[in-house]
Protein backbone atom coordinates (compact mmCIF):
# COMPACT_ATOMS: atom_id res chain seq x y z
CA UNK A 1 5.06 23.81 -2.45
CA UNK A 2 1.08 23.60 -2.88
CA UNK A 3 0.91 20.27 -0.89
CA UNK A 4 3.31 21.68 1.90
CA UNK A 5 1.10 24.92 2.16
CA UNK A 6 -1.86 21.82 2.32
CA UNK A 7 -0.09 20.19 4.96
CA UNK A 8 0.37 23.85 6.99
CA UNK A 9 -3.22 24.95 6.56
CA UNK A 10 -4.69 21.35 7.71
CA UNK A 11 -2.03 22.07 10.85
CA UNK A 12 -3.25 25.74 12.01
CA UNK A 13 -6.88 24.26 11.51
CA UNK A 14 -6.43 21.83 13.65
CA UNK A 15 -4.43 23.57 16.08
CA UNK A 16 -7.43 25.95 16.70
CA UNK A 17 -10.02 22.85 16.39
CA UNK A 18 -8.29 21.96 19.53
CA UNK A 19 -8.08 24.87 21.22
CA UNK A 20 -11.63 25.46 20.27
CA UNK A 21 -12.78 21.82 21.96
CA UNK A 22 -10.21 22.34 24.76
CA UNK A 23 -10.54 18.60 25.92
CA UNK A 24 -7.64 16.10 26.42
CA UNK A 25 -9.54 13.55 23.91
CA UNK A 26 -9.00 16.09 21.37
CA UNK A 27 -4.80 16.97 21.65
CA UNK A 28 -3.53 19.71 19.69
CA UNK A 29 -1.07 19.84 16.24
CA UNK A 30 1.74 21.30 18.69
CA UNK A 31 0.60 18.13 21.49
CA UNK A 32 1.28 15.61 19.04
CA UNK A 33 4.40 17.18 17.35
CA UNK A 34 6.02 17.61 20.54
CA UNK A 35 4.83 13.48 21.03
CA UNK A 36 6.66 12.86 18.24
CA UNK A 37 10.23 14.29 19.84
CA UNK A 38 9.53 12.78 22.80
CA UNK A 39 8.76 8.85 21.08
CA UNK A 40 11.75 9.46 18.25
CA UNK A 41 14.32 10.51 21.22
CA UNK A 42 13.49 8.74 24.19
CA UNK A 43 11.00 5.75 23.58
CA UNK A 44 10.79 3.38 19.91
CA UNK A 45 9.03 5.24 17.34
CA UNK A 46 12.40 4.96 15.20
CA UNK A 47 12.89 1.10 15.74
CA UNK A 48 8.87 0.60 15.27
CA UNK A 49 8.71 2.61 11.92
CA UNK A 50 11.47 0.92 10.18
CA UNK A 51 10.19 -2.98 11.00
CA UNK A 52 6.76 -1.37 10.08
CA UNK A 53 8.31 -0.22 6.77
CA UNK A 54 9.94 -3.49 6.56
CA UNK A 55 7.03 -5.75 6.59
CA UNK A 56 5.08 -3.06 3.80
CA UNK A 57 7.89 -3.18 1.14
CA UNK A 58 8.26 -7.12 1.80
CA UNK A 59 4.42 -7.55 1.16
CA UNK A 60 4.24 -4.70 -1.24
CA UNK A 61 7.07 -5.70 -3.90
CA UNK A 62 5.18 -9.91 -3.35
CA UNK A 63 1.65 -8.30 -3.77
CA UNK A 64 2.53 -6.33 -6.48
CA UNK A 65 4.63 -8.95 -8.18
CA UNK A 66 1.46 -11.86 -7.95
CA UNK A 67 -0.97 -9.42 -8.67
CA UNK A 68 0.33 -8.88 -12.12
CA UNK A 69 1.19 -11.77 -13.01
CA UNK A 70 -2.06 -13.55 -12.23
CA UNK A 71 -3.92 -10.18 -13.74
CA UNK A 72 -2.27 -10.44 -16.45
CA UNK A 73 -3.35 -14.44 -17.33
CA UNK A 74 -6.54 -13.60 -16.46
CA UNK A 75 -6.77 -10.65 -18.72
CA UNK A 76 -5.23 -12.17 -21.71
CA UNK A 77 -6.58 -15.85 -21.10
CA UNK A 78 -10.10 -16.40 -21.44
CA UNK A 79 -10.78 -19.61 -20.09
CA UNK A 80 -8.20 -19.02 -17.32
CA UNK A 81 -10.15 -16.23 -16.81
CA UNK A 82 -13.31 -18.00 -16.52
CA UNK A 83 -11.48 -21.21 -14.30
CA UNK A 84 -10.09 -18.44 -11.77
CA UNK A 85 -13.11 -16.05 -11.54
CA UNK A 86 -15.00 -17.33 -8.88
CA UNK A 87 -11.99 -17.81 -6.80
CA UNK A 88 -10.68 -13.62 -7.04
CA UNK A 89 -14.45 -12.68 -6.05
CA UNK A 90 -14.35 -14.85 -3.07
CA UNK A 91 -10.72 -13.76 -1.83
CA UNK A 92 -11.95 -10.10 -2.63
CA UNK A 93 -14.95 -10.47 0.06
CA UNK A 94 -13.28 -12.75 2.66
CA UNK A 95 -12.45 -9.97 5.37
CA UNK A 96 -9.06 -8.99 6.29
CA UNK A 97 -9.11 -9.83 9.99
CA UNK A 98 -10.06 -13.48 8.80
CA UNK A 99 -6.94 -13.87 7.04
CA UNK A 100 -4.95 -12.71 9.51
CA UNK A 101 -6.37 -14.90 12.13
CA UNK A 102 -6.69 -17.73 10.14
CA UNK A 103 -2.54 -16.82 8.88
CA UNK A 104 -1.69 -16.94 12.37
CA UNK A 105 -3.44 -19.93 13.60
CA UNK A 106 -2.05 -21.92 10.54
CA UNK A 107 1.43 -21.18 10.61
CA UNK A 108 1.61 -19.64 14.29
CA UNK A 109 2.55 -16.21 15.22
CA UNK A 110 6.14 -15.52 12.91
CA UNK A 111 7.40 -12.94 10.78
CA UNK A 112 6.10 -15.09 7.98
CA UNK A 113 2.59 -15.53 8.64
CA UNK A 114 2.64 -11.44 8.92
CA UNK A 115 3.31 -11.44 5.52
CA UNK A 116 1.28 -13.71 4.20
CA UNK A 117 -1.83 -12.34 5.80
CA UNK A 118 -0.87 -8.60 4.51
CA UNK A 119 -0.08 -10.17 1.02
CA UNK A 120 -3.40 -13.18 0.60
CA UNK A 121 -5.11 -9.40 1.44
CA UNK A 122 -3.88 -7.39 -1.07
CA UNK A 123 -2.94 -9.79 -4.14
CA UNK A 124 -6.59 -9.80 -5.18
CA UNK A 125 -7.20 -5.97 -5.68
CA UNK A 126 -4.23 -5.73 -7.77
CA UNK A 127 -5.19 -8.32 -9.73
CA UNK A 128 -8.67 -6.77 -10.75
CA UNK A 129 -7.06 -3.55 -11.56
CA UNK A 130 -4.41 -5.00 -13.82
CA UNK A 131 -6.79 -7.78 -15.29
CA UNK A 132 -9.09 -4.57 -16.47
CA UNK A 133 -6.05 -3.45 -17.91
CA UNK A 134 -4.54 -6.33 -19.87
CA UNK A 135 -8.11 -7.09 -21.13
CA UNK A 136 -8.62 -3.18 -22.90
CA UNK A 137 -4.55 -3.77 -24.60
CA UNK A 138 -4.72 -2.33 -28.05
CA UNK A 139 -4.61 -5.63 -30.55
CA UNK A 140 -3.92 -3.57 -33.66
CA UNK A 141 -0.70 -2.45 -32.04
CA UNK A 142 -0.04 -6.33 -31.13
CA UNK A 143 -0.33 -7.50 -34.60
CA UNK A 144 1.69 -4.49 -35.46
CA UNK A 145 4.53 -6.67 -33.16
CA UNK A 146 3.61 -9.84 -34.57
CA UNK A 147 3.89 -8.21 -38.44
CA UNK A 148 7.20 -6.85 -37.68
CA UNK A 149 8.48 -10.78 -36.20
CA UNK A 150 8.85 -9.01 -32.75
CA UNK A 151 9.87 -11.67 -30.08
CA UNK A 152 6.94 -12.99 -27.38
CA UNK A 153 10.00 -11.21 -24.63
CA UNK A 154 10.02 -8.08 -26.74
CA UNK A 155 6.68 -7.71 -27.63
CA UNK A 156 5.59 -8.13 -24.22
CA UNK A 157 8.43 -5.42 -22.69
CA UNK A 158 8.04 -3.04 -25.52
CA UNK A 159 3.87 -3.29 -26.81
CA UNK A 160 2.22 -5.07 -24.12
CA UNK A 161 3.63 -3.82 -21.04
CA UNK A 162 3.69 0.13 -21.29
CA UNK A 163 -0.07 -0.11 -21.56
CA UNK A 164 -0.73 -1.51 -18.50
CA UNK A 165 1.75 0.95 -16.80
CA UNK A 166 -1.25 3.69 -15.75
CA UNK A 167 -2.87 0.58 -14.41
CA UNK A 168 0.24 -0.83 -12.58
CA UNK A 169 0.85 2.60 -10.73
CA UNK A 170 -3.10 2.99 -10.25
CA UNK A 171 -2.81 -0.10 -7.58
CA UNK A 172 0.65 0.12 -6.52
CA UNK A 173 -0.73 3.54 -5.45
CA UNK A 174 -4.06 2.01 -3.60
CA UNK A 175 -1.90 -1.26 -2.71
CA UNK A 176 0.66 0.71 -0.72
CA UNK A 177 -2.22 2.92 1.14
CA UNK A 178 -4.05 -0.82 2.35
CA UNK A 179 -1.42 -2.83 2.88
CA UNK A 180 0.18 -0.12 5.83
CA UNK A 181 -2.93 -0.57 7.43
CA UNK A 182 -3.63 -4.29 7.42
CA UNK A 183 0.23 -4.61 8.19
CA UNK A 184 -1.07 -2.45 11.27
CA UNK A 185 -3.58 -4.74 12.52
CA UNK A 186 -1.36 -7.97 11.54
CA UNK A 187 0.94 -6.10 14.03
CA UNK A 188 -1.64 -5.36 16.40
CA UNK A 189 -2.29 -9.36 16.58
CA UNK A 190 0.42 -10.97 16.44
CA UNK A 191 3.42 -9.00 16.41
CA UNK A 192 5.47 -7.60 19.79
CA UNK A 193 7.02 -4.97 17.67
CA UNK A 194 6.05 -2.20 14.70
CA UNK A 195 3.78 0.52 14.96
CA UNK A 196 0.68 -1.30 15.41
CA UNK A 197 2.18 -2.80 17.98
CA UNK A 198 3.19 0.69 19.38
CA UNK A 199 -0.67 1.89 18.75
CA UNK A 200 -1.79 -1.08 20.72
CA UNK A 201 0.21 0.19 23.84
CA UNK A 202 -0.71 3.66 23.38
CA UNK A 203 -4.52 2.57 23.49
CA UNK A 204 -4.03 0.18 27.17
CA UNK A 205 -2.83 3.47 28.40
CA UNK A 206 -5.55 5.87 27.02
CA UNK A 207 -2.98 7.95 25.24
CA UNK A 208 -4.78 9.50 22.22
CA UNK A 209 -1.90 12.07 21.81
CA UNK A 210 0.94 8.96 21.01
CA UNK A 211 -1.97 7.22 19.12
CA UNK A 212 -1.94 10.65 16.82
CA UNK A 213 1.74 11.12 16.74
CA UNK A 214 2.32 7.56 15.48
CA UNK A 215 -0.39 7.96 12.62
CA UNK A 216 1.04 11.20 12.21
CA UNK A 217 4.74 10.15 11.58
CA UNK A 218 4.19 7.18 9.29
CA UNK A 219 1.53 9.03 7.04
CA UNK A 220 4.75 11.58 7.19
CA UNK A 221 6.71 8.33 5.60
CA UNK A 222 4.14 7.58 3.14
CA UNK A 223 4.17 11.09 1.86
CA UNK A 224 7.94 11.03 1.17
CA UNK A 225 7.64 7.44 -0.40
CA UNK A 226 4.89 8.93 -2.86
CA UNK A 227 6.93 12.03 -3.51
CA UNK A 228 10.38 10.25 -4.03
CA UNK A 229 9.05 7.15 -5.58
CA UNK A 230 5.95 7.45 -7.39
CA UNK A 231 6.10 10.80 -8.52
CA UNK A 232 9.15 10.62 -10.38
CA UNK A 233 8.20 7.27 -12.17
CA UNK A 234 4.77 8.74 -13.18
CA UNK A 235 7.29 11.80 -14.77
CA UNK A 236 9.78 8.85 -16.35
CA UNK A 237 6.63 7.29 -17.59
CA UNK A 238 5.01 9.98 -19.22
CA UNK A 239 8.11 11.19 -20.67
CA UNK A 240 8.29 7.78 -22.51
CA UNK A 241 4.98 8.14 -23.59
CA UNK A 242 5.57 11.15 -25.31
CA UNK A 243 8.24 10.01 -26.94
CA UNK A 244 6.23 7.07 -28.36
């Protein structure tokens, strides 16, 4: 209810922003919303959101997936950490629009390529988040594991693991929020479909409204994604916590 009444307040602002500026570069809350009927029933917004959506959970679930893994060594190994260092603080600072041209000029402009650009982007943040993580793992609970004969499998599902879930949801959280917007610009690029492509053709054409009612719609998306998905596993988790 609070972030709906947000969501309402932020609207009427705006709406009298606009009426305020009364200038076509600045289009009102009611412009934009009527945009958004117009796109969903009579141009692509529909078909552009859901191969937008596509390519983020493709390059989400592989980000998210390398990114822990790696963190994980890096946090827990030492000299793995040390061998691997100078490599995550390089691919940290190489800008995104590099890997994305460089993506598509190596492997040409395909659905792959896409994804590797989106995921070569986002694979190192995750992995300094969770390597903080696996490196601050309580050890007295670990020999605790290792006292009571606990499996390497077990230990690491039951001891190891539920530490680093704050961390986990801390850059699946910040993950999902960059990767929609480099998979934007990869779209913007390369691609002849998605929203960035639709953003693209809504700037040729000078139309700031579309622009703002395709923003508007998939931040729409990313709202129900975070109330749907993340909220209830942040609930699960903490639940389990308590319990332990």
């Amino acid at each position: 209810m609070a972030r709906l009444a947000n969501l309402l307040a932020v609207g009427i602002i705006w709406q009298a922003v606009a009426w305020l500026v009364a200038s076509p570069d600045f289009p009102s809350c009611i412009a934009v919303i009527s945009s958004i009927h117009f796109h969903i029933t009579q141009g692509e917004m529909l078909l552009n959101l859901w191969v937008t959506l596509k390519r983020v959970a493709v390059s989400f679930v592989i980000s998210m997936l390398l990114g822990v893994l790696i963190g994980v060594l890096m946090g827990t190994y030492t000299r793995f950490n040390k061998l691997t260092d100078t490599a995550l603080i390089i691919a940290l600072n190489v800008p995104a629009l590099v890997t994305i041209l460089l993506c598509y000029i190596w492997f040409g402009l395909v659905e792959s390529a896409a994804i590797a650009a989106v995921v070569l982007n986002k694979v190192p943040t995750v992995v300094v988040m969770i390597r903080e993580g696996a490196r601050v793992v309580d050890s007295d609970l670990l020999a605790v594991a290792k006292l009571y004969r606990l499996s390497p499998g077990r230990t690491f599902l039951k001891v190891f693991l539920p530490q680093l879930y704050p961390f986990i949801m801390a850059s699946a959280r910040s993950g999902l929020s960059l990767i929609w917007k480099i998979v934007l610009v990869v779209e913007l690029l390369g691609r002849s479909d998605g929203v960035g492509f639709a953003l693209n053709t809504q700037f040729q054409y000078f139309d700031i409204t579309g622009i703002l009612a395709y923003t508007c719609a998939f931040i729409s998306i990313i709202l129900c994604v975070e109330a749907v998905v993340f909220r209830p596993i942040d609930k699960l988790i903490a639940r389990g916590g308590v319990r332990g």
